[in-house]
Protein backbone atom coordinates (compact mmCIF):
# COMPACT_ATOMS: atom_id res chain seq x y z
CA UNK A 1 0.00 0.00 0.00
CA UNK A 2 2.80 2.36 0.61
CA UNK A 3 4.02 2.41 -3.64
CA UNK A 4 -0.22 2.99 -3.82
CA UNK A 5 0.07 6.19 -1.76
CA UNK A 6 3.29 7.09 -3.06
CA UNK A 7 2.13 7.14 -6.76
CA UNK A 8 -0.71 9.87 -6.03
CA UNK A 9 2.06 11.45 -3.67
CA UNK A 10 4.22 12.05 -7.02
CA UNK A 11 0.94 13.11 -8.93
CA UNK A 12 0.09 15.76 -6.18
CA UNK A 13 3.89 16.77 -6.19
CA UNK A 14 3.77 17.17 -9.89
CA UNK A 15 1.26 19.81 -9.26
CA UNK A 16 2.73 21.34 -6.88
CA UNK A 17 5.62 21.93 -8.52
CA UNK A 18 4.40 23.47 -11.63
CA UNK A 19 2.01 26.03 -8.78
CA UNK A 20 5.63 27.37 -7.56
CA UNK A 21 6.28 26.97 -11.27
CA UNK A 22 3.91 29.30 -13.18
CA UNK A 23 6.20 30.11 -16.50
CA UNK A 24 6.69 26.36 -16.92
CA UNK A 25 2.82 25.71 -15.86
CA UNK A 26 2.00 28.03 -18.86
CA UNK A 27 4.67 26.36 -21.06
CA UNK A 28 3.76 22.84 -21.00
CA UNK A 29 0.08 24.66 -21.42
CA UNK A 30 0.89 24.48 -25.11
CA UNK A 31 0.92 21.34 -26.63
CA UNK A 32 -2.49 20.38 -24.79
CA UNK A 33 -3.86 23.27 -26.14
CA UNK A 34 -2.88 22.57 -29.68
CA UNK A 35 -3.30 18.97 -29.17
CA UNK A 36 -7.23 19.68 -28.27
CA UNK A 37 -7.92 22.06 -31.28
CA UNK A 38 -7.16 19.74 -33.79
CA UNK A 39 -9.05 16.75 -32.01
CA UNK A 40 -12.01 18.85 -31.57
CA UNK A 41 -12.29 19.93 -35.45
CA UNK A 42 -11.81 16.25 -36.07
CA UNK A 43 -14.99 15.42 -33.65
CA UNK A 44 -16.77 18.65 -35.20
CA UNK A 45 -16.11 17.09 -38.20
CA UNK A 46 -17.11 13.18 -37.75
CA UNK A 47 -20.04 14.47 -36.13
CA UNK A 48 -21.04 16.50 -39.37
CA UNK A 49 -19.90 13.44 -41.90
CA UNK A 50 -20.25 9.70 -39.90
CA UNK A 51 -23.60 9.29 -41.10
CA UNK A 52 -21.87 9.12 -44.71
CA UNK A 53 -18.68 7.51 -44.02
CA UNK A 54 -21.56 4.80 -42.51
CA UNK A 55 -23.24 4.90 -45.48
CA UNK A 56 -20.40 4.66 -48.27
CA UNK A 57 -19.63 1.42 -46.14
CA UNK A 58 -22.74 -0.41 -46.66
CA UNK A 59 -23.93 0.12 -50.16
CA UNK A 60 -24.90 -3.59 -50.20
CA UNK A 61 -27.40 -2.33 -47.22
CA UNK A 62 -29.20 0.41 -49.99
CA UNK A 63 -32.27 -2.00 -50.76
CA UNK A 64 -33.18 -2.90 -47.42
CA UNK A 65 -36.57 -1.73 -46.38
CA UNK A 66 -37.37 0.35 -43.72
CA UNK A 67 -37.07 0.35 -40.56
CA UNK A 68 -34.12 -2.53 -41.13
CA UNK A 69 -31.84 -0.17 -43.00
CA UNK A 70 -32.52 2.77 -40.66
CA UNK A 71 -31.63 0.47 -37.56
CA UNK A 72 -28.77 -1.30 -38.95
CA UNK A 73 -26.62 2.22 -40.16
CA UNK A 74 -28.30 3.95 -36.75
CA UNK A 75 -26.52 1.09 -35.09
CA UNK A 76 -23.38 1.31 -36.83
CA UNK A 77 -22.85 5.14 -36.64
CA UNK A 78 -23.28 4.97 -32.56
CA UNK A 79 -20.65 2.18 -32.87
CA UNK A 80 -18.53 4.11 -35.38
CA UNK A 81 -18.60 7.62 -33.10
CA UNK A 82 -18.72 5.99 -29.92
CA UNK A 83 -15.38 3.95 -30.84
CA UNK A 84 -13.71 7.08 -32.50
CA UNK A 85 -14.46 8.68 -29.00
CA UNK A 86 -12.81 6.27 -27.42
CA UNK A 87 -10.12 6.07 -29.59
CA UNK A 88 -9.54 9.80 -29.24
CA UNK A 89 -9.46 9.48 -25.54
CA UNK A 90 -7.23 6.88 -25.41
CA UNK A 91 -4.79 8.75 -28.28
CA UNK A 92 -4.54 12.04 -26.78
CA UNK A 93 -1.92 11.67 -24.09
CA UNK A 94 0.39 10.00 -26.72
CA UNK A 95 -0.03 12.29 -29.23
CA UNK A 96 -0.23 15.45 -26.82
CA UNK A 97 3.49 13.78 -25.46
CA UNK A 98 4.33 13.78 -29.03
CA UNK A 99 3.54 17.31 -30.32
CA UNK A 100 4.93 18.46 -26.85
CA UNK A 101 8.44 16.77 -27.31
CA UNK A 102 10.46 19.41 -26.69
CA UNK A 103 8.23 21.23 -24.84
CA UNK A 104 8.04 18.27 -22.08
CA UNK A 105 11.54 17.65 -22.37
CA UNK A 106 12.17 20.97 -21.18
CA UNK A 107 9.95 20.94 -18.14
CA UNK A 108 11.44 17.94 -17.27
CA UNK A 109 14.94 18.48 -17.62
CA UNK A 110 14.00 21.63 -14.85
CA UNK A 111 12.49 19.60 -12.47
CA UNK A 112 15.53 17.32 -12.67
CA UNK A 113 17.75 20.16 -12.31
CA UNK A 114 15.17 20.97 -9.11
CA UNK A 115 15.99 18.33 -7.77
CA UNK A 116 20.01 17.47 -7.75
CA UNK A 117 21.37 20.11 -9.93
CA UNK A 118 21.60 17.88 -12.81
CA UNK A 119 19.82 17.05 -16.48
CA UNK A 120 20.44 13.73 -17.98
CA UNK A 121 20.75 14.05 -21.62
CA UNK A 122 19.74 11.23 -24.26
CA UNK A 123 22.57 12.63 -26.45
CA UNK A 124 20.37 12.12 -29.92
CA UNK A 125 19.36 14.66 -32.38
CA UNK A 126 15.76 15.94 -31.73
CA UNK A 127 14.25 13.92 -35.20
CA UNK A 128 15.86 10.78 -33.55
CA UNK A 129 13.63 11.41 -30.11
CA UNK A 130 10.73 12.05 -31.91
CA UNK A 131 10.97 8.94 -33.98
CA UNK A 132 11.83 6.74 -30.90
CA UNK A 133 8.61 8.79 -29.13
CA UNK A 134 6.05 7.78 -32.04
CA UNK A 135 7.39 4.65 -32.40
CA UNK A 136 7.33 3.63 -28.75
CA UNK A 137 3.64 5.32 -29.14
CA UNK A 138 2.29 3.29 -31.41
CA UNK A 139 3.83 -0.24 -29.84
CA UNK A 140 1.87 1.63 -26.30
CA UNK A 141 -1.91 2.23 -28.04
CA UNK A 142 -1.46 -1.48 -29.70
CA UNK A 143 -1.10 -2.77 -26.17
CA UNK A 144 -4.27 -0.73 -24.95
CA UNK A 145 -6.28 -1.70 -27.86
CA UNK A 146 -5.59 -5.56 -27.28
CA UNK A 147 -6.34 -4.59 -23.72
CA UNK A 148 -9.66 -2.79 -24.73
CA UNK A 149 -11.09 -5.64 -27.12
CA UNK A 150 -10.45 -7.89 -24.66
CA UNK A 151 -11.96 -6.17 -21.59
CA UNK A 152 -14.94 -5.03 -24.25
CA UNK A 153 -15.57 -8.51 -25.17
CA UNK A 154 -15.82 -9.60 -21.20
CA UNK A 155 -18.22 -6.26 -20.85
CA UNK A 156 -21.16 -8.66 -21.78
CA UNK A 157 -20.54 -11.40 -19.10
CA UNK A 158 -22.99 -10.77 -16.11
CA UNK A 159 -21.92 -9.01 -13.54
CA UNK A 160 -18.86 -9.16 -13.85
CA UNK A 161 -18.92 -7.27 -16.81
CA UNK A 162 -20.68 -4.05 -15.30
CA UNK A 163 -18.52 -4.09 -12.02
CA UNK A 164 -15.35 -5.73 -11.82
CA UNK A 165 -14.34 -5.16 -15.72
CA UNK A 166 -14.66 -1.33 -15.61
CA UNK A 167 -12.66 -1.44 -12.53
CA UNK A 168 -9.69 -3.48 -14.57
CA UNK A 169 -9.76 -1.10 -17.44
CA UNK A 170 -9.20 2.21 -15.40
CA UNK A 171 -6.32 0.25 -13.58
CA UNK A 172 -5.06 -0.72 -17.54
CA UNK A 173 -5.44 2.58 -18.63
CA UNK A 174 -3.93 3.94 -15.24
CA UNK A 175 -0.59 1.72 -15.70
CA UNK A 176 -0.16 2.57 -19.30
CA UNK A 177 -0.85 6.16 -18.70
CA UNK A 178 1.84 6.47 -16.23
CA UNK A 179 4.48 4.71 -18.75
CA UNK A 180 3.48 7.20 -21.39
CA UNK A 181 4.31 10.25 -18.56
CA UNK A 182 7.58 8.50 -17.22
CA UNK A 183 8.85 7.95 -20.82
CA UNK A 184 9.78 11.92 -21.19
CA UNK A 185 12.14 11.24 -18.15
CA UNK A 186 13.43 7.87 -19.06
CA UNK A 187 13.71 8.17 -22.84
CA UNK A 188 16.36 11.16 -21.37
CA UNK A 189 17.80 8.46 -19.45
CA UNK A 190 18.18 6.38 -22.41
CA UNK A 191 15.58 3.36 -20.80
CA UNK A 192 13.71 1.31 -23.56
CA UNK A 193 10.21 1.17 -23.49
CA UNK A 194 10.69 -2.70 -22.81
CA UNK A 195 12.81 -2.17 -19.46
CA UNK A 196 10.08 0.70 -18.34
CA UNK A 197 7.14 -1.92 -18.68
CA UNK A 198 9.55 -4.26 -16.74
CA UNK A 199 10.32 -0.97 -14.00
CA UNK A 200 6.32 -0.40 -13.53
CA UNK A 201 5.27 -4.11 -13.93
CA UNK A 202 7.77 -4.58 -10.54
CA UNK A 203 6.23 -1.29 -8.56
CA UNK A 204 2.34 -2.21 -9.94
CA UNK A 205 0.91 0.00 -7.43
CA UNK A 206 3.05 2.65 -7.48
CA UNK A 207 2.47 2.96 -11.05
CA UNK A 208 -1.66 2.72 -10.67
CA UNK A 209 -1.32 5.16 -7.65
CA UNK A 210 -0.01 7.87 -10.22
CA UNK A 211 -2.07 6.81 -13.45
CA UNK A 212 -5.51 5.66 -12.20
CA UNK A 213 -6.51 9.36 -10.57
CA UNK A 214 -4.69 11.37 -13.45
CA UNK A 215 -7.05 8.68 -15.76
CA UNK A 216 -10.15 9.80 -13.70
CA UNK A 217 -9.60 13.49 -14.09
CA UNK A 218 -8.55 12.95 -18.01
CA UNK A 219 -12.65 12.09 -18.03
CA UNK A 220 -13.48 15.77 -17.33
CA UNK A 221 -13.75 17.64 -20.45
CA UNK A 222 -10.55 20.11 -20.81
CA UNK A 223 -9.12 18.95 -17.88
CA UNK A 224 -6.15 17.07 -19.28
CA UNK A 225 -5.26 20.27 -20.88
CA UNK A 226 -4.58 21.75 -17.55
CA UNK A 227 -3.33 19.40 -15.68
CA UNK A 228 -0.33 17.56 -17.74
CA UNK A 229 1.94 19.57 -17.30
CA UNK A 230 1.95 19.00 -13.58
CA UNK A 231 1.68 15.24 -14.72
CA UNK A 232 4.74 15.61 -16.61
CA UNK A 233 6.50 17.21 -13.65
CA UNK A 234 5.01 14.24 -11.16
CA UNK A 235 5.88 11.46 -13.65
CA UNK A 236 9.81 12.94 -13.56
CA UNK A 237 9.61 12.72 -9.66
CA UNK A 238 8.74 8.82 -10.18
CA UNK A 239 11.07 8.18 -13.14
CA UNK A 240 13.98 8.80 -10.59
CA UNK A 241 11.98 6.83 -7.68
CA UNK A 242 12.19 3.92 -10.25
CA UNK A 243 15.46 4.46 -11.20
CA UNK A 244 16.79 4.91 -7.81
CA UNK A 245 18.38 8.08 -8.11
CA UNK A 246 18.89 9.59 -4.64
CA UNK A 247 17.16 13.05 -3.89
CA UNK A 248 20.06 15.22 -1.77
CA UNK A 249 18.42 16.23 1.99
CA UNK A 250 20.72 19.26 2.06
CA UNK A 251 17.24 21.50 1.96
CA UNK A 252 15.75 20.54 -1.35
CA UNK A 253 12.12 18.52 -1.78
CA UNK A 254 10.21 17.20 -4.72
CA UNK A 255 8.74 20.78 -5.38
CA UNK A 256 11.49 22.59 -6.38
CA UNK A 257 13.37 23.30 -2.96
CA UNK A 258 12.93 24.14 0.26
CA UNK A 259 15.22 26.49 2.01
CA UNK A 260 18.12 28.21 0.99
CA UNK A 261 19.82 25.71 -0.98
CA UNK A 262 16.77 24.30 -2.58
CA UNK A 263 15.52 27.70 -3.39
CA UNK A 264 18.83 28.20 -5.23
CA UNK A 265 18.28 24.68 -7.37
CA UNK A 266 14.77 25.94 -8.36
CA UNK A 267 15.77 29.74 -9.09
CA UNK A 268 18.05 27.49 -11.55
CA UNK A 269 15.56 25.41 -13.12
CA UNK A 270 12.66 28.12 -14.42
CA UNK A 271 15.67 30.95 -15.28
């Protein structure tokens, strides 16, 4: 239970940190807010067109009589948006982290350099990082769609199905939601996505501690907007938990720094 409490610890650290933090709060503000225009013309848009994308799928439906044909392409288009919806949820911390490469990669090279004074470098040219990012990505959502048949599929068993499977996919979406966060630290670090599953499969609940509340409040509409970059800055704090990297006691906390010495660290990190 203690990696349980620690992982919303290092969520309401994150936070914190980007509170003290305002320039960088309004700096990884950005690529959410870019991220959610373009998502929201493309729901403006498949709400405007799905009825003939469903259409131009069935033409062999066109000579059914009524009400068949109406139910069938009613059905499919509430199939068609609703999985497009989820879809969309599901893509827009990976392709938020993408767009926001640098940007992330900044705001957590400062909390780093919060922390110990120091910013560990991948060493690779920026097109490099993005094409590790989007690959990485990619092998991520493929996971959570296996993941999301399968815990669709067992949606229609009895009771099970309408208690203890929703409960299983906000823990799935938790854990992977919290390796997509830790990768802008670790990628820095040079850690493959293979050894971070292996990192958060051995600290489980430290890892659904962090992702299943940040997964709760992704639910509210805008929210994630506001809110990652303090999930950036929390998922930094437990990429060096899992790594083991030692925090110095000499003054400085996971906010940025206490005291003088810590107050020094952070002056450091937002100039």
């Amino acid at each position: 239970m203690r990696d349980l409490v620690a992982g919303m610890t290092y969520l309401a650290k994150g936070q914190r940190w980007v509170g003290r933090n305002r320039k960088q709060w309004g700096f990884g503000l950005l690529p959410g807010l870019i991220t959610l225009v373009g998502y929201a013309g493309a729901m403006v848009a498949l709400v405007l067109y799905a009825d003939d994308v469903v259409d131009w799928a069935t033409p062999f439906a066109d000579g059914w009589d009524s009400p068949w044909l109406g139910l069938f392409r009613g059905g499919l288009t509430v199939l068609f948006f609703g999985g497009s919806l989820l879809l969309a949820l599901i893509s827009f911390t990976a392709v938020t982290l993408l767009v926001g490469q640098p940007f992330y990669e900044s705001l957590s090279e400062k909390v780093d350099l919060s922390e110990d004074g120091t910013v560990h470098e991948s060493g690779l040219p920026l097109w490099r990082e993005l094409w590790i990012s989007a690959r990485e990505s990619l092998a991520v959502l493929l996971r959570v769609a296996v993941w999301g048949v399968l815990l669709f599929a067992l949606g229609f068993v009895p009771v099970i199905g309408q208690t203890v499977i929703p409960a299983i996919g906000f823990c799935v979406s938790g854990f992977f939601l919290t390796e997509e966060l830790t990768a802008v630290a670790l990628q820095r670090r040079r850690v493959p996505l293979r050894e971070r599953l292996r990192m958060l499969r051995s600290r489980k609940l430290l890892a659904l501690g962090f992702g299943v509340p940040l997964t709760l409040l992704f639910l509210v509409p805008f929210v994630a907007v506001f809110v990652m970059p303090g999930a950036v800055a929390g998922a930094t704090l437990l990429a060096r938990d899992l790594t083991g990297e030692a925090t110095p006691e000499d003054g400085v906390d996971s906010d940025g720094g206490e005291g003088d010495d810590g107050r020094r660290l952070s002056d450091r990190a937002v100039s």
